[in-house]
Protein backbone atom coordinates (compact mmCIF):
# COMPACT_ATOMS: atom_id res chain seq x y z
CA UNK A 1 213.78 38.96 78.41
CA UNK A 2 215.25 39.92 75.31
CA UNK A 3 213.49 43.16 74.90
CA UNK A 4 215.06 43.82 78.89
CA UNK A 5 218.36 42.77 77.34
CA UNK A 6 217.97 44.79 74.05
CA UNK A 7 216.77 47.93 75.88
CA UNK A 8 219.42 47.85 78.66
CA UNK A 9 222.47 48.28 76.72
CA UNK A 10 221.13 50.70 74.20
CA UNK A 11 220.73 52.54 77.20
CA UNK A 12 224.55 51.44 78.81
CA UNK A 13 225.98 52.43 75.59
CA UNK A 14 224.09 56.08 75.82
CA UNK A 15 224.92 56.50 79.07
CA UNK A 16 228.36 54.98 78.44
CA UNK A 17 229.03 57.03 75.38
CA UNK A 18 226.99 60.14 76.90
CA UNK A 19 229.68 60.61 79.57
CA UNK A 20 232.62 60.03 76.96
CA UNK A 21 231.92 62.22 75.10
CA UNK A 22 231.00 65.40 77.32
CA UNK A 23 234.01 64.27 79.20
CA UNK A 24 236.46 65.44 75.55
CA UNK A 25 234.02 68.66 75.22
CA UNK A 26 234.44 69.20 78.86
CA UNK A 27 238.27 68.88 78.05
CA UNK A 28 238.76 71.08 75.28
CA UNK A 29 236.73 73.77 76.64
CA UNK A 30 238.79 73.84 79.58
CA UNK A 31 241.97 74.21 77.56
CA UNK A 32 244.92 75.01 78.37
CA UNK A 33 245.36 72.03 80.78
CA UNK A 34 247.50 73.75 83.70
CA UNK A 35 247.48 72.85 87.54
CA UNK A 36 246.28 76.21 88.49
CA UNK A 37 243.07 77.34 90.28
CA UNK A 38 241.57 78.82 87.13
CA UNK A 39 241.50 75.37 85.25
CA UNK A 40 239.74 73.71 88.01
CA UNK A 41 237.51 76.47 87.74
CA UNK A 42 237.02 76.23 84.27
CA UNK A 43 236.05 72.88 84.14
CA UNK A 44 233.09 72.60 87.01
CA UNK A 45 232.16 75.95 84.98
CA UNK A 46 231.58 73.75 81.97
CA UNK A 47 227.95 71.90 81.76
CA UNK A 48 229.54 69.28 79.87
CA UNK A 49 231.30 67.88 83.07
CA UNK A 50 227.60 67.65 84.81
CA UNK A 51 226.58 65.86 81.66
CA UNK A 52 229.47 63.66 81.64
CA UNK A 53 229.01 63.06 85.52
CA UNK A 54 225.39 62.16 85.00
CA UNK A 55 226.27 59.69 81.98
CA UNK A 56 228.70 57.61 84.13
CA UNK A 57 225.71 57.61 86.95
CA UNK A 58 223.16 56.57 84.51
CA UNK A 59 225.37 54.31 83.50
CA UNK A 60 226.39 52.48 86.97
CA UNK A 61 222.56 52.00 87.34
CA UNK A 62 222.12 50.59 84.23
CA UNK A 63 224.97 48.10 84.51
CA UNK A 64 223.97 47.35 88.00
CA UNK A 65 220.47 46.55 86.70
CA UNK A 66 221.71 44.42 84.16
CA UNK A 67 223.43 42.68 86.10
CA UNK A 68 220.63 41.15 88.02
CA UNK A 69 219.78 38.94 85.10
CA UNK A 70 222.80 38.79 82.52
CA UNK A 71 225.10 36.55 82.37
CA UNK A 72 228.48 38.21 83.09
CA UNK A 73 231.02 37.25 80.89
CA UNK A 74 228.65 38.35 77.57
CA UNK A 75 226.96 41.07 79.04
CA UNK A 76 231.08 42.17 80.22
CA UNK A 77 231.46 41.95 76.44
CA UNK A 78 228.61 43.87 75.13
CA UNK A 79 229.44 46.46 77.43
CA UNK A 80 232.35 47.43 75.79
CA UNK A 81 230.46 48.15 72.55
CA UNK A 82 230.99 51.54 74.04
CA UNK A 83 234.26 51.77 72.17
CA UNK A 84 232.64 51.07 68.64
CA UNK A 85 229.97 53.81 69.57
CA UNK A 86 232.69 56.79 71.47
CA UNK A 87 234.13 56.33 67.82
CA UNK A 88 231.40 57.51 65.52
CA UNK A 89 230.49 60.06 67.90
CA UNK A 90 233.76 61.47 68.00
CA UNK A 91 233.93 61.07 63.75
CA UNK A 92 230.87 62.95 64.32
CA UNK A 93 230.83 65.40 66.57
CA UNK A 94 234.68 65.98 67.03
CA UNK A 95 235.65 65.28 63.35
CA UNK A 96 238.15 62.32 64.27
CA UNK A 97 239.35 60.38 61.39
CA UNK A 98 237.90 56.50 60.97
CA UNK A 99 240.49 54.92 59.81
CA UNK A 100 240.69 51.26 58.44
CA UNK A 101 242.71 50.14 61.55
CA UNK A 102 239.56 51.39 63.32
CA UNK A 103 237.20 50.17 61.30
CA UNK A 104 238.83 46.63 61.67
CA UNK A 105 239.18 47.35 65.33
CA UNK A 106 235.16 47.73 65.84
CA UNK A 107 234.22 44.68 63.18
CA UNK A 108 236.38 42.62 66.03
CA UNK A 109 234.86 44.03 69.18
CA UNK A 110 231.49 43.40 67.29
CA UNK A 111 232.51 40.16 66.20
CA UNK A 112 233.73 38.89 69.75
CA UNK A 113 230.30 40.31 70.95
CA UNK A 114 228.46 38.09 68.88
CA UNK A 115 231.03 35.44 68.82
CA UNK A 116 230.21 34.93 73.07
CA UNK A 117 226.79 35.49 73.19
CA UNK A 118 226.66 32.65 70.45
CA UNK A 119 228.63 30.65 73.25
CA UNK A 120 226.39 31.62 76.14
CA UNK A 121 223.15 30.46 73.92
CA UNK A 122 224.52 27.16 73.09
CA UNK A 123 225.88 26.54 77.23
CA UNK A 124 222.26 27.60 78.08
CA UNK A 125 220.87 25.61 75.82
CA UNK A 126 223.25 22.41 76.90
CA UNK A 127 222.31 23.12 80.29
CA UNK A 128 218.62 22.54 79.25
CA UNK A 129 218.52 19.59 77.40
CA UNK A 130 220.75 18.17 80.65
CA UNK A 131 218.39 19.03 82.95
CA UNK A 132 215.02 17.67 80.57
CA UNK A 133 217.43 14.00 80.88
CA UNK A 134 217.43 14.32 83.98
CA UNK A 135 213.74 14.73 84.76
């Protein structure tokens, strides 16, 4: 179960950060923003809105799969790991300053991550040992 679990979101956060990303090259290929004909053209022109389209896709699935057999409220929080990984993409690819803020910003999200799947083992676990007194 944990190599489901482990698996899964590696591939939420691909998907997740996937579609992210090609959504801001999508965007600043398109440029200049304007509500003309021409813009809209320029963007479903641009590959990188497929991609982007196809990451939020591969994503639903994923998330809907995961669902099946995650708990919500942990597997809620581990979805938004997206945000720590969007941001060294975009240091990466789009040359966005990490700043400490940020850095402090993703040790929390991280942090919180941790902090309720800690909470989910121990109900789980509490849940157990209940149900072994009760046999």
């Amino acid at each position: 179960m944990r190599k489901f679990y482990l698996i899964g979101f590696a591939l939420l956060l691909l998907f997740d950060t996937l579609g992210q990303s090609s959504f801001k090259l999508t965007a600043i290929h398109a440029q200049p923003l304007e509500a003309s004909l021409e813009w809209i053209i320029r963007v479903f022109t641009q590959p990188w809105v497929y991609i982007a389209i196809a990451g939020y896709i591969g994503a639903f699935f994923t998330w809907m799969v995961l669902l099946k057999k995650a708990p919500v409220g942990p597997a809620f929080a581990a979805s938004h790991l997206e945000v720590v990984t969007v941001m060294l993409v975009s240091a990466f690819l789009f040359h966005e300053h990490i700043t400490a803020t940020r850095i402090m910003g993703a040790v929390f999200i991280v942090a919180g991550i941790i902090f309720l799947a800690l909470a989910e083992k121990e109900i789980i676990h509490t849940e157990h040992s209940k149900d072994d007194e009760a046999c």
